[in-house]
N, C-alpha and C. Protein backbone atom coordinates (compact mmCIF):
# COMPACT_ATOMS: atom_id res chain seq x y z
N UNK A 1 96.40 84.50 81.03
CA UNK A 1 96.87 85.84 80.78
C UNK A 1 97.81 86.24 81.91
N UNK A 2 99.13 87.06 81.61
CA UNK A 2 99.95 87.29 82.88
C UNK A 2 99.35 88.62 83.36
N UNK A 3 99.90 89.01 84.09
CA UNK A 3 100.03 90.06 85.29
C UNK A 3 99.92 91.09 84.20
N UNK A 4 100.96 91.12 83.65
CA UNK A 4 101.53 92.49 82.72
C UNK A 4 100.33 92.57 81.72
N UNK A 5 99.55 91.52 80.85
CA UNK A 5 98.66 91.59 79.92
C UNK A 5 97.93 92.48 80.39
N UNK A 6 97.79 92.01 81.58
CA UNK A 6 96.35 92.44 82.51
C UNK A 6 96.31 94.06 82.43
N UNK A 7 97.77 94.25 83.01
CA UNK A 7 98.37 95.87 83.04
C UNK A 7 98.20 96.98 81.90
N UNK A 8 98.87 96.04 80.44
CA UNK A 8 98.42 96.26 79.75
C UNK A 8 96.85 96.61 78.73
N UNK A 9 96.31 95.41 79.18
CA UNK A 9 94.98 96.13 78.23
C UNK A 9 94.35 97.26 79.71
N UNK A 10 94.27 97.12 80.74
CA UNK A 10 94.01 98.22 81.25
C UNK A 10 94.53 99.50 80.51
N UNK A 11 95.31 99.72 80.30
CA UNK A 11 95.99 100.70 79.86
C UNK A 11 95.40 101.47 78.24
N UNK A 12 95.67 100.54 77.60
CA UNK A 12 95.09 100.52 76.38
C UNK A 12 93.57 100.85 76.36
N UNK A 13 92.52 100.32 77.38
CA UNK A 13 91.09 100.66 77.77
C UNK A 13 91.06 101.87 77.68
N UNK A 14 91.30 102.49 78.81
CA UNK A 14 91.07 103.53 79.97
C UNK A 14 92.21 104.43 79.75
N UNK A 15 93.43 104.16 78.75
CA UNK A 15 94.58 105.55 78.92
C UNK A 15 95.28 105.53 80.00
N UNK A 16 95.39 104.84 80.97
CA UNK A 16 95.87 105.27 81.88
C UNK A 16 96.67 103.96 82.60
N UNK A 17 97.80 104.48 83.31
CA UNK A 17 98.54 103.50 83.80
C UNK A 17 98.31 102.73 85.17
N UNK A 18 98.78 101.96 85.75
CA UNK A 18 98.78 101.80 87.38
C UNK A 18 99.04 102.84 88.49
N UNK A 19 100.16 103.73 88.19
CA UNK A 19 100.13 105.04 89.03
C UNK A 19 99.42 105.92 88.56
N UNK A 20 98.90 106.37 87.04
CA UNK A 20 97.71 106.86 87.56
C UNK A 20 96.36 106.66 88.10
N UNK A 21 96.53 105.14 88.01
CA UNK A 21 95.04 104.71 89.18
C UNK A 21 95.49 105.11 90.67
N UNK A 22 96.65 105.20 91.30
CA UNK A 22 97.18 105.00 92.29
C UNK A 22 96.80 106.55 92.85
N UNK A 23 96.89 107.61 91.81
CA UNK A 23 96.74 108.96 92.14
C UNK A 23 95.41 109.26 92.11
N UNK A 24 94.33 108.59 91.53
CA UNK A 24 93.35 108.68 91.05
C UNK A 24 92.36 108.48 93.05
N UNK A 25 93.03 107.17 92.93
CA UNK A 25 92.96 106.32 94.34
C UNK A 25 93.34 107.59 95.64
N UNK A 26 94.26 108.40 95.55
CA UNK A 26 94.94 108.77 96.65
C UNK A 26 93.64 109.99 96.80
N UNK A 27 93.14 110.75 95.87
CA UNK A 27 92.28 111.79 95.39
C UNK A 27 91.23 111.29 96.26
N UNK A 28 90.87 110.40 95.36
CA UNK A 28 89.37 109.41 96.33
C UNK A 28 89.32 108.99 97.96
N UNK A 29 90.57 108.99 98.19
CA UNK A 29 90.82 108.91 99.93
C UNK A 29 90.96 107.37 100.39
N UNK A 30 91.30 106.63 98.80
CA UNK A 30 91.65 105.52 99.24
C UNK A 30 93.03 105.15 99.60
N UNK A 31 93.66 105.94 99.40
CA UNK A 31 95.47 105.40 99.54
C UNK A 31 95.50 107.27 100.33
N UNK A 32 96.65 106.69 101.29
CA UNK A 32 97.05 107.89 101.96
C UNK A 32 98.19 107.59 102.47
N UNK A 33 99.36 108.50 102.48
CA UNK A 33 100.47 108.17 102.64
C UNK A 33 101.40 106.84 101.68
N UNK A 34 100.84 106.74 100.49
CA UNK A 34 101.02 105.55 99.59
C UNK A 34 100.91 103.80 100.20
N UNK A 35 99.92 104.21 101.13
CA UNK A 35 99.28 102.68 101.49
C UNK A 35 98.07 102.97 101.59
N UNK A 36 97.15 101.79 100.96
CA UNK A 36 95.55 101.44 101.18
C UNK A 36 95.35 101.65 102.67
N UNK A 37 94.04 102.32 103.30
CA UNK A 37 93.86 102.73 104.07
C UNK A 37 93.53 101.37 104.57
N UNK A 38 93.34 100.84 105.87
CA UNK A 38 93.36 99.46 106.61
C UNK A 38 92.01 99.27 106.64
N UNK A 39 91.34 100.37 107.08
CA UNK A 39 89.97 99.91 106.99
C UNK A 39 88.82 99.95 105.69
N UNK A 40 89.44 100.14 104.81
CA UNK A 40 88.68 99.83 103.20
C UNK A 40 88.98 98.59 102.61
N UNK A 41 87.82 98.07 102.55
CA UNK A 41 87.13 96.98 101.88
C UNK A 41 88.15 96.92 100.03
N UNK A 42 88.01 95.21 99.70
CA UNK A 42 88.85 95.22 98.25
C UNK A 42 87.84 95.50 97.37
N UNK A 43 86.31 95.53 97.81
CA UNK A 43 85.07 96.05 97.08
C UNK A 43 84.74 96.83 97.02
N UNK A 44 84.88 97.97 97.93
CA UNK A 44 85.12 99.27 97.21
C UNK A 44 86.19 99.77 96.26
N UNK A 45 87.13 99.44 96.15
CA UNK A 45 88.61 99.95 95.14
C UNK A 45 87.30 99.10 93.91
N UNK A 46 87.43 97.98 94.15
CA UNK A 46 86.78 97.11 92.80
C UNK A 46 85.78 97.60 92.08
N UNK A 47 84.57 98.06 93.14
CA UNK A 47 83.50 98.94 92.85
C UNK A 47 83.76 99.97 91.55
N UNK A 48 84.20 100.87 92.69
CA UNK A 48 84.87 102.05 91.40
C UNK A 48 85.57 101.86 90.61
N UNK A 49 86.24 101.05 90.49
CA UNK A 49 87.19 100.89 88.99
C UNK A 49 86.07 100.48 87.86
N UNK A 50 85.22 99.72 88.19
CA UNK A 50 84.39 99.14 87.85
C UNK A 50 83.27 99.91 86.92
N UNK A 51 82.84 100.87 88.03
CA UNK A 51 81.70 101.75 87.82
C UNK A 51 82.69 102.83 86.77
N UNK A 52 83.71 103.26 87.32
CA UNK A 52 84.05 104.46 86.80
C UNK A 52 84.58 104.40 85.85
N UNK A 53 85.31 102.93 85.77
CA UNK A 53 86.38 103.07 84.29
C UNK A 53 85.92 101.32 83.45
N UNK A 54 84.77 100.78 83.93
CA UNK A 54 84.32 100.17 83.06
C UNK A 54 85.23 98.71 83.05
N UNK A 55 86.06 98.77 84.23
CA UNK A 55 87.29 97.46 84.07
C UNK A 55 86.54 96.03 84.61
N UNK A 56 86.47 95.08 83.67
CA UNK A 56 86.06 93.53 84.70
C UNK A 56 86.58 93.18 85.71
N UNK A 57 85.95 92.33 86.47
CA UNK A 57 86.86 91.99 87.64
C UNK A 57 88.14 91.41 87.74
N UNK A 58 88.63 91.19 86.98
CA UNK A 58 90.07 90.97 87.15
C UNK A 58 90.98 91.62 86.77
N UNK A 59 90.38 92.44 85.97
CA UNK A 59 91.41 93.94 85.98
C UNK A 59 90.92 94.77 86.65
N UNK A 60 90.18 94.98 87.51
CA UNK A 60 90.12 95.60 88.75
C UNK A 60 90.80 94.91 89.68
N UNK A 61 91.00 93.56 89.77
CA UNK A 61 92.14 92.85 90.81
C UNK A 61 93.15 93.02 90.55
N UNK A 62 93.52 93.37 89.01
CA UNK A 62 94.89 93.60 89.31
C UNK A 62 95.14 94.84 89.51
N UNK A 63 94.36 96.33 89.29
CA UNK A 63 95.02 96.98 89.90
C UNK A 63 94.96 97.26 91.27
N UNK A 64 93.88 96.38 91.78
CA UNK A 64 94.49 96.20 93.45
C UNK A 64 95.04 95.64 93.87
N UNK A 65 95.53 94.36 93.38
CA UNK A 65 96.82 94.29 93.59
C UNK A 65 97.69 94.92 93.45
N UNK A 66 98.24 95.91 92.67
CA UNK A 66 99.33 97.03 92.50
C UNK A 66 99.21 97.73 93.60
N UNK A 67 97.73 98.37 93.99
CA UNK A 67 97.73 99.00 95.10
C UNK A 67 98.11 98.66 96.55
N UNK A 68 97.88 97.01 96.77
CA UNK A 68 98.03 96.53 97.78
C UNK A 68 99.86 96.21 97.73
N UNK A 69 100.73 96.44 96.44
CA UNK A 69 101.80 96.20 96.58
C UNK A 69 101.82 94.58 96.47
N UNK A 70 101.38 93.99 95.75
CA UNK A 70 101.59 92.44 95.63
C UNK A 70 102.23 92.04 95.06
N UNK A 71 103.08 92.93 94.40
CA UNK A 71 103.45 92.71 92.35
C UNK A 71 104.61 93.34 92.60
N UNK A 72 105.87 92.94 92.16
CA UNK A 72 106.97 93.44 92.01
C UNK A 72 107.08 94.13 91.31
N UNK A 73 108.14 95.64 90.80
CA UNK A 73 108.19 96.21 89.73
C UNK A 73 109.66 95.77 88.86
N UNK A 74 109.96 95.74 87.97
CA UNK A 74 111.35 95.95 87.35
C UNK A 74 110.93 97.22 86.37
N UNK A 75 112.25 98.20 85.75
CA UNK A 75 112.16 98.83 85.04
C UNK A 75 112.70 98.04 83.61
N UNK A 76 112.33 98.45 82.66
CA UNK A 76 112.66 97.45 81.07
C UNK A 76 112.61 98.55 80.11
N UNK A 77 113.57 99.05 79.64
CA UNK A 77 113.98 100.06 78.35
C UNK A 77 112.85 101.67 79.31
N UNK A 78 113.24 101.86 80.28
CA UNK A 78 112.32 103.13 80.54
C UNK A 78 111.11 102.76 81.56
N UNK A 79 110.80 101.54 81.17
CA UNK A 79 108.90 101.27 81.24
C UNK A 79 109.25 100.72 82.31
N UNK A 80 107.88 100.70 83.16
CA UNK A 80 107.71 99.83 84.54
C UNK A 80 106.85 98.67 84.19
N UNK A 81 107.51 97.23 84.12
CA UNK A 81 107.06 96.03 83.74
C UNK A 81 106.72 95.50 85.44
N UNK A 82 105.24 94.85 85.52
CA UNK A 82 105.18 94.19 86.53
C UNK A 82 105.65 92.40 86.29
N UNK A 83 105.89 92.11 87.84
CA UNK A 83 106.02 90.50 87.56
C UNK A 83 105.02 89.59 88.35
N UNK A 84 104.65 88.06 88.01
CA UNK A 84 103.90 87.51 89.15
C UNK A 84 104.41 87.21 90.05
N UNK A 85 105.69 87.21 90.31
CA UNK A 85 106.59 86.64 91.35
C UNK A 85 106.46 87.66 92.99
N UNK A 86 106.75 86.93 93.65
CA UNK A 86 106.79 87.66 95.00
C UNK A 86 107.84 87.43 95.89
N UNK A 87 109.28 87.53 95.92
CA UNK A 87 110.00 87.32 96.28
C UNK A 87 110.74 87.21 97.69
N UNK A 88 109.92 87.79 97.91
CA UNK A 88 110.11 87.34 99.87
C UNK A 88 109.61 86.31 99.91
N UNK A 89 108.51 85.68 99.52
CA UNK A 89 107.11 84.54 99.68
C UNK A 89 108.05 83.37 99.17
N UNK A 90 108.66 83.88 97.83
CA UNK A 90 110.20 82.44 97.21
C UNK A 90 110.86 82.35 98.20
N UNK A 91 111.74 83.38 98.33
CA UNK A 91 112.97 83.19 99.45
C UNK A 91 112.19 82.69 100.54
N UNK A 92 111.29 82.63 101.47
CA UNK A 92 111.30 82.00 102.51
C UNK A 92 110.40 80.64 101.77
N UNK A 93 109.36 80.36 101.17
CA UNK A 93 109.16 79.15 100.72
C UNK A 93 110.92 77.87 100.59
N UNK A 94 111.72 79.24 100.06
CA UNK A 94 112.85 78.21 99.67
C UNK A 94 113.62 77.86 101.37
N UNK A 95 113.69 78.22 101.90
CA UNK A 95 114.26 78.38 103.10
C UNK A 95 113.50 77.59 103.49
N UNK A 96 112.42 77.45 104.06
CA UNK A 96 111.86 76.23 105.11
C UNK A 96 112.06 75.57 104.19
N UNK A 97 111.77 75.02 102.64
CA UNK A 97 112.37 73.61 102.07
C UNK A 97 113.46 73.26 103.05
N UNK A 98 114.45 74.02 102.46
CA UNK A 98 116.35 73.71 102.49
C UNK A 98 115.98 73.91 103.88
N UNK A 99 115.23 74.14 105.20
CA UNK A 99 115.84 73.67 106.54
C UNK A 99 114.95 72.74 107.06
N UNK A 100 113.96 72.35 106.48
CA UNK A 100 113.33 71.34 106.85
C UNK A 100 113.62 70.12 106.59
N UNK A 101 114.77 70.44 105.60
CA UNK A 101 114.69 68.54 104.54
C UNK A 101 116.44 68.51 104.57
N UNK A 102 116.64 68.79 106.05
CA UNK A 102 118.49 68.50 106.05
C UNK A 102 118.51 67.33 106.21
């Protein structure tokens, strides 16, 4: 299943999107200033998604991953489509290739 499925049936579950978990999150005192607070655990975010909105664990990973910013966004006809890609992590994966193997 990709990233976006994931996004998707969350959505479809629970009504609700990734930013509104994100606001949901900021309420709860887990995100402040639109970053996860440093000293909270990925088992508490998991916990509560869990408890509160009934999500398995891997759609509770993915929306911590959204929260943690792991996931790229593109916009697509309006909508915010996530991707699995991580593009700093490519570009330098590709870079030590191409300078290691001159």
């Amino acid at each position: 299943m990709s990233f976006q499925a994931y996004i998707n049936n969350i959505k479809a579950k629970t009504g609700k999107s990734p930013e509104d978990f994100k606001k949901l999150a900021e309420k709860k005192g887990f995100i402040e200033n639109g970053e996860l607070k440093p000293t909270l655990k990925a088992g508490e975010i998991i916990k509560w998604l869990k408890d509160d909105f009934e999500l398995g664990h891997g759609h509770a990973m993915a929306i911590y991953a959204v929260f943690k910013k792991n996931k790229q966004t593109i916009e697509v006809k309006g909508e915010t489509k996530f991707t699995n890609k991580k593009p700093v992590k490519k570009n330098l994966k590709k870079n030590v290739l191409k300078n290691n193997y001159r």
